[in-house]
Protein backbone atom coordinates (compact mmCIF):
# COMPACT_ATOMS: atom_id res chain seq x y z
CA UNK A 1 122.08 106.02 89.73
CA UNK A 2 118.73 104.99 92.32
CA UNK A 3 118.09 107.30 94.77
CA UNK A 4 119.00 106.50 98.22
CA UNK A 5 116.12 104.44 99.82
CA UNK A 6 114.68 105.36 103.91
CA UNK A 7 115.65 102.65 106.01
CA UNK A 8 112.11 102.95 107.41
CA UNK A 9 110.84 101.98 103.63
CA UNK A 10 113.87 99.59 102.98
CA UNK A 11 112.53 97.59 105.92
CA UNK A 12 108.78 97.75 105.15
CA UNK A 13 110.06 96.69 101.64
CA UNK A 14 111.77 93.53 103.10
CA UNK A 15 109.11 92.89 105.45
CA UNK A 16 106.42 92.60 102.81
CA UNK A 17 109.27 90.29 100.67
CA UNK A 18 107.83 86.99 101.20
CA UNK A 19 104.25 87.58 101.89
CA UNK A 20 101.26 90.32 102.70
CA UNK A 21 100.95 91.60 105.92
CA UNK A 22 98.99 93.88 108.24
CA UNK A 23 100.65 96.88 109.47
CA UNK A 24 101.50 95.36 112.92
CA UNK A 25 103.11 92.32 111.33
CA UNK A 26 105.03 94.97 109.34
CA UNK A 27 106.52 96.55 112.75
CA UNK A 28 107.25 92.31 113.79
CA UNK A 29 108.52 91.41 110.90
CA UNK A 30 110.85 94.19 110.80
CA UNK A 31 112.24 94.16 113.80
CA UNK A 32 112.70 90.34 113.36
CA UNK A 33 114.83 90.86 110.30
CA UNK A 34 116.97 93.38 111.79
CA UNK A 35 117.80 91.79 114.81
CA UNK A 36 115.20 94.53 116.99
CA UNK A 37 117.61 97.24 115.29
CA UNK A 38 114.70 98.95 114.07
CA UNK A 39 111.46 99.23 115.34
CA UNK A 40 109.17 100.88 113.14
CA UNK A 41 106.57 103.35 114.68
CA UNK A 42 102.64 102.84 113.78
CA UNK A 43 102.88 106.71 112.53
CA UNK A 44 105.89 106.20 110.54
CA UNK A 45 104.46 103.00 109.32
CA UNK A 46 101.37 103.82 108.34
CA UNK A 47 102.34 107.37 106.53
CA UNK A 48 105.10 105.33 104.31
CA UNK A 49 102.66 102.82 103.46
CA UNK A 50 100.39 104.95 102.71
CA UNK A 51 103.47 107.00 100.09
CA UNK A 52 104.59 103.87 98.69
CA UNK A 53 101.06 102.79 97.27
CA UNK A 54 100.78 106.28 95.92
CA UNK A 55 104.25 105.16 94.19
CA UNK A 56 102.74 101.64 93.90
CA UNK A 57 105.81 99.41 95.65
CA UNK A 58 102.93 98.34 98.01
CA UNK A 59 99.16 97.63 97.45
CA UNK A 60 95.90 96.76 99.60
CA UNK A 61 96.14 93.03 99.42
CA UNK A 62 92.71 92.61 101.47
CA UNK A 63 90.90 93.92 104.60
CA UNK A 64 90.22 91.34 107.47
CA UNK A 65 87.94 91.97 110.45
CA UNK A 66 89.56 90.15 113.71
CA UNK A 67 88.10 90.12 116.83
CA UNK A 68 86.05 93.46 115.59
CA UNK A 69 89.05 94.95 114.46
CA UNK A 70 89.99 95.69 110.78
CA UNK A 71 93.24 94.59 109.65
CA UNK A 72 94.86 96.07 106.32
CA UNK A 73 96.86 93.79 104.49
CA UNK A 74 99.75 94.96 102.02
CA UNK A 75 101.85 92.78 99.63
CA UNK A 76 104.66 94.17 97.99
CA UNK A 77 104.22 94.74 94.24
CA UNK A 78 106.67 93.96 91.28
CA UNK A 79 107.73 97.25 90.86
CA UNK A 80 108.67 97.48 94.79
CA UNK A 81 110.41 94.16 94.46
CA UNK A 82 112.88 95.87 91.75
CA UNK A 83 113.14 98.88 94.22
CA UNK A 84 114.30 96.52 96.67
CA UNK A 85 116.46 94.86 94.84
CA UNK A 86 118.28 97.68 93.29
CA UNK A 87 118.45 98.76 97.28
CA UNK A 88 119.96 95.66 98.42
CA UNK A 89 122.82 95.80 95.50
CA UNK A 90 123.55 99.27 96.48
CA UNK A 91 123.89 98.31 100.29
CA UNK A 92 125.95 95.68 99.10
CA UNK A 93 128.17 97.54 96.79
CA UNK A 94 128.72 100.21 99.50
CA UNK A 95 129.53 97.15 102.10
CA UNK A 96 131.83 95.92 99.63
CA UNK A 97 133.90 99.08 99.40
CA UNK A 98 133.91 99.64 102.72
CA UNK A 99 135.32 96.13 103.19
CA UNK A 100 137.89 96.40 100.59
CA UNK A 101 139.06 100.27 102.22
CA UNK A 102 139.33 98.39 105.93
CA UNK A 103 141.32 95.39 104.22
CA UNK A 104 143.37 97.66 102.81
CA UNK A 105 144.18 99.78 106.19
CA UNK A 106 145.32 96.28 107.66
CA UNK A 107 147.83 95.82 104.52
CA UNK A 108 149.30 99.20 105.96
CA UNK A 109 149.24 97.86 109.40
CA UNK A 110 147.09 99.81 110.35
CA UNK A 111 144.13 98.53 112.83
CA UNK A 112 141.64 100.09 114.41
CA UNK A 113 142.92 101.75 117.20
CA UNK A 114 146.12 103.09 114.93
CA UNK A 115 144.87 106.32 114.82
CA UNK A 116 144.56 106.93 118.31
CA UNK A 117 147.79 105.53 119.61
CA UNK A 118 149.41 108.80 117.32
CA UNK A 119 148.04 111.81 119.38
């Protein structure tokens, strides 16, 4: 069984899916895909890119200088595609019980609020 994944590095992961990115495009990116449920801080950011090179999921795709500034770009890597993708089919697998456990609390008529209404 794969180790449980940080969301933090679940969403850099996605973010970096489609196509390299500096770290601030990380941070939009992320918080695009998740509907501004996450919002990745630069610290956070930067320390688990940083790990997940050293694990080499992410490498140094090129350094840009932009209005004087340098800008770090990171693509995700083959090996942190499959880490990705083993993530996503344990999300879903854990989804998919949880759906099936909730289906099967409204076969008992049970809803929501069922537990409540008892005490």
């Amino acid at each position: 069984m794969t180790a449980r994944m940080r969301e933090p590095t679940f969403w850099i992961l996605t973010a970096l899916a489609t196509e390299p990115r500096h770290g601030y495009g990380v941070i939009q990116e992320a918080a695009r895909l998740s509907d501004d449920q996450v919002r990745l801080q630069p610290g956070t950011l930067y320390a688990a890119l940083d790990r997940l090179d050293a694990e080499g999921l992410v490498e140094v795709d090129r350094d840009e200088t932009v209005d004087g500034r340098n800008r770090r770009y990171y693509r995700l890597t083959d090996d942190g595609a499959r880490a990705l993708e083993a993530e996503t089919e344990r999300l879903r697998h854990s989804a998919d019980a949880a759906r099936s456990q909730l289906a099967a609390r409204r076969r008992f008529g049970l809803g929501p609020t069922a537990a409540r209404q008892g005490t």
